[in-house]
N, C-alpha and C. Protein backbone atom coordinates (compact mmCIF):
# COMPACT_ATOMS: atom_id res chain seq x y z
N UNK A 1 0.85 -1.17 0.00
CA UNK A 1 0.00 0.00 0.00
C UNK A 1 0.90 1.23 0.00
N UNK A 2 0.47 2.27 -1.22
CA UNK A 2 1.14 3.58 -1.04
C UNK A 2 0.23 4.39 -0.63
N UNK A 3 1.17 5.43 0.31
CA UNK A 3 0.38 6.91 0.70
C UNK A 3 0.58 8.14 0.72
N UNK A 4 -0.09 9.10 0.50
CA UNK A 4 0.53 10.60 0.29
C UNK A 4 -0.48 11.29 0.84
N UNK A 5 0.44 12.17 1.49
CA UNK A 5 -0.21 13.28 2.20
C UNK A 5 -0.28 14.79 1.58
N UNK A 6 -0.82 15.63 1.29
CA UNK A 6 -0.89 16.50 0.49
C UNK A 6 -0.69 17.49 1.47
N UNK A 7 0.50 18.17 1.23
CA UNK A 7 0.86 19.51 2.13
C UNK A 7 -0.03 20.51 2.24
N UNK A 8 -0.82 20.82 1.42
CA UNK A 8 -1.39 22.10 1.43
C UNK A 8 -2.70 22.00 2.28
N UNK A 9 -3.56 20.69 2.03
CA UNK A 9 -4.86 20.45 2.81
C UNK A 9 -4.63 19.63 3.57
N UNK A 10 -3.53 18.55 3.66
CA UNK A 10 -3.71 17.19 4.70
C UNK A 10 -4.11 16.05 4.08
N UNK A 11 -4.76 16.29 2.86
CA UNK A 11 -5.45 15.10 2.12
C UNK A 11 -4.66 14.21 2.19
N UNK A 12 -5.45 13.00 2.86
CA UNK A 12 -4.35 11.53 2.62
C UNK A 12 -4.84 10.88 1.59
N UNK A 13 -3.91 10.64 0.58
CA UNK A 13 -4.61 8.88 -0.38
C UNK A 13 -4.04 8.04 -0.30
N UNK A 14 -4.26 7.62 -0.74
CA UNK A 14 -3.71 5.80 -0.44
C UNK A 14 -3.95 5.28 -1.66
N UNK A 15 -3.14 3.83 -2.07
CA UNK A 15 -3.33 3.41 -2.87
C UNK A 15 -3.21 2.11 -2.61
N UNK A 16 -4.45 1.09 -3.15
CA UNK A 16 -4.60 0.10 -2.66
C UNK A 16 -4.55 -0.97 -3.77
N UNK A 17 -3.45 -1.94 -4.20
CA UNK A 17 -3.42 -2.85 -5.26
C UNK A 17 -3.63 -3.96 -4.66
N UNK A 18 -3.59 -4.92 -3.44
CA UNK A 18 -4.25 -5.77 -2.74
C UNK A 18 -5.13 -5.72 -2.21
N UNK A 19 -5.95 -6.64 -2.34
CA UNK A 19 -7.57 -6.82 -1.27
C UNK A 19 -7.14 -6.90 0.14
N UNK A 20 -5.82 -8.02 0.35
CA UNK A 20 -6.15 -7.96 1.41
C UNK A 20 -5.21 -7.07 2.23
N UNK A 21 -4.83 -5.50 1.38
CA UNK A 21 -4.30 -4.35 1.99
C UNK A 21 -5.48 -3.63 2.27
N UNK A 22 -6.83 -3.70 1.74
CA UNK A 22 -7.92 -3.09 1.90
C UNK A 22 -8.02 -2.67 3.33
N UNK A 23 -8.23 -3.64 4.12
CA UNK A 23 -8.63 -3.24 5.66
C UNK A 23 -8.09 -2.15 6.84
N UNK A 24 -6.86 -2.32 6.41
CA UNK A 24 -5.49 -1.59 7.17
C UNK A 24 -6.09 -0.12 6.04
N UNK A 25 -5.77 0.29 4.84
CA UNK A 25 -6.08 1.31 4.03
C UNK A 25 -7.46 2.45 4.58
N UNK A 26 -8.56 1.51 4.70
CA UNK A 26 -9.77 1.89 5.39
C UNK A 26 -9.72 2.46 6.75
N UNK A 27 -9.00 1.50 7.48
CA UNK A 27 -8.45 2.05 8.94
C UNK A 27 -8.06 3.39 8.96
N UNK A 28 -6.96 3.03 8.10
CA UNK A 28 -5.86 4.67 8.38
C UNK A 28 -6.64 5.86 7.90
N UNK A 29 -7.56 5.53 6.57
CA UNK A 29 -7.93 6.73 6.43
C UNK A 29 -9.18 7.22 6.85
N UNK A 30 -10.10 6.44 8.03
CA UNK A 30 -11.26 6.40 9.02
C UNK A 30 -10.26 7.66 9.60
N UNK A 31 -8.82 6.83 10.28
CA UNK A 31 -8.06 8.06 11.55
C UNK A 31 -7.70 8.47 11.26
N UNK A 32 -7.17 9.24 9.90
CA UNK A 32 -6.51 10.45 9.65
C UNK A 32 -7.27 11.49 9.89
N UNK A 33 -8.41 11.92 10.00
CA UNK A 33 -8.91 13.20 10.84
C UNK A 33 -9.07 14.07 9.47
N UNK A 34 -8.71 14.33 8.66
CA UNK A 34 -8.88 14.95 7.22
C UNK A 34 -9.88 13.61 6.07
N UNK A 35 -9.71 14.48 5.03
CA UNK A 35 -10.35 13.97 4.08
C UNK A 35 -9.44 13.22 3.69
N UNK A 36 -9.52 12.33 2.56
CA UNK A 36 -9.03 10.93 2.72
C UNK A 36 -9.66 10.37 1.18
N UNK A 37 -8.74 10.10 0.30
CA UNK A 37 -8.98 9.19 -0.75
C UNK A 37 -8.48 8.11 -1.13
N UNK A 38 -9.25 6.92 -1.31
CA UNK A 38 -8.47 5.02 -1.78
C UNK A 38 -8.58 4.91 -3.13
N UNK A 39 -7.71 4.75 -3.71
CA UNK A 39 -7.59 4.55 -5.00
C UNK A 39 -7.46 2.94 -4.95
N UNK A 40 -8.40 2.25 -4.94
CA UNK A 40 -8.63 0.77 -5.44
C UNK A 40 -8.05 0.11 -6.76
N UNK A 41 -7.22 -0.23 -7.01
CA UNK A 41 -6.67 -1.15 -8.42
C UNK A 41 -7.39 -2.51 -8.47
N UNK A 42 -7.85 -3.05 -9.69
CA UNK A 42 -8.63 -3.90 -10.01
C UNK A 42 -8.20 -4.25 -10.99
N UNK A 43 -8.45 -5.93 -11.24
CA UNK A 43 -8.46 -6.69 -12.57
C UNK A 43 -9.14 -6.54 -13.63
N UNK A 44 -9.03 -5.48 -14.54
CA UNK A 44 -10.71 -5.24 -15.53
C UNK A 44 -10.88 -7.12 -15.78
N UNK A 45 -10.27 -7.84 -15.43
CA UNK A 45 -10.58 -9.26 -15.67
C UNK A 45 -11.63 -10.24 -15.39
N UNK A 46 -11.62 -9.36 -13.94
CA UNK A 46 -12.19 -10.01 -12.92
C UNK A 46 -13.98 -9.31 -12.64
N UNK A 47 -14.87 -10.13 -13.04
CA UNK A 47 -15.87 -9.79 -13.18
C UNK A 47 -16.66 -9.81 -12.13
N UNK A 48 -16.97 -11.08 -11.43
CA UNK A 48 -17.12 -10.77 -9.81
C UNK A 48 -16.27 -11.72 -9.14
N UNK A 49 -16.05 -11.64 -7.49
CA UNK A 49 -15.07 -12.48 -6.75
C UNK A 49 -14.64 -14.02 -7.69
N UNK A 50 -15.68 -14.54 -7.97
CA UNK A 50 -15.37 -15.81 -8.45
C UNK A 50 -15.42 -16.09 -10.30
N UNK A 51 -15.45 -14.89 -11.04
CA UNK A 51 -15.66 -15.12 -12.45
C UNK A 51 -15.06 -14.26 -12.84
N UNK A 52 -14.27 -14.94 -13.75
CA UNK A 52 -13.27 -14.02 -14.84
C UNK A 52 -13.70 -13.86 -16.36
N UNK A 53 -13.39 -12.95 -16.96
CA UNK A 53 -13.78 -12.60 -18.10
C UNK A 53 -13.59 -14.12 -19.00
N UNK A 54 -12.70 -14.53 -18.74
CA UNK A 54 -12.26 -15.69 -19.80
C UNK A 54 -13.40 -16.91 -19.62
N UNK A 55 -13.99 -16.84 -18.42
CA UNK A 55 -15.04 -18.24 -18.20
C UNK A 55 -15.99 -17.43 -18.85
N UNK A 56 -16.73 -16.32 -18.79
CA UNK A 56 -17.70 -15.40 -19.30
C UNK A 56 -17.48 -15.62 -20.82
N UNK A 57 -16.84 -15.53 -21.59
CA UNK A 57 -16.98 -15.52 -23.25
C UNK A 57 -17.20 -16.53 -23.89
N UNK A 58 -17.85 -16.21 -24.94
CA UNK A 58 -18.07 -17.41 -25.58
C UNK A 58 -17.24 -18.12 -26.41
N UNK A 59 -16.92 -19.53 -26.28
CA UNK A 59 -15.56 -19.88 -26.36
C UNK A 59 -16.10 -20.00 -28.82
N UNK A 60 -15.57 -19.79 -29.26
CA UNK A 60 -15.71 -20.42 -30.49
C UNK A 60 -15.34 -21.82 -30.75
N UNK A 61 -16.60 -21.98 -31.62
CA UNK A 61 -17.04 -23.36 -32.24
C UNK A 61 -18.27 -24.07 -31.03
N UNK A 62 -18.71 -23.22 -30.03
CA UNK A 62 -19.77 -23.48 -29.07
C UNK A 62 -21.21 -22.92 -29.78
């Protein structure tokens, strides 16, 4: 997880490329006391928890 604090307002973001950095990310920026943005990274792959684009298509010659 990366984070930056923005000198001028306090703004914290964060950047979150693991799920399971999610929790700790949420935490910190509940207690930072300022405003606070998570930039979430995602698989455009990943369609929901358990389905990926590749099971979703239709395979040719089906």
């Amino acid at each position: 997880m990366r984070h930056v604090v923005h000198r001028e307002t306090s703004a914290l973001g964060l950047l979150v490329a693991k799920t399971g950095d999610f929790p700790a990310a949420f935490a910190e920026a509940l207690g930072h006391g300022g405003p606070a943005l998570i930039e979430l990274r995602t698989d455009p792959a990943q369609l929901t928890p358990d389905r990926r684009l590749a099971e979703a298509a239709p395979r040719a010659g089906q």
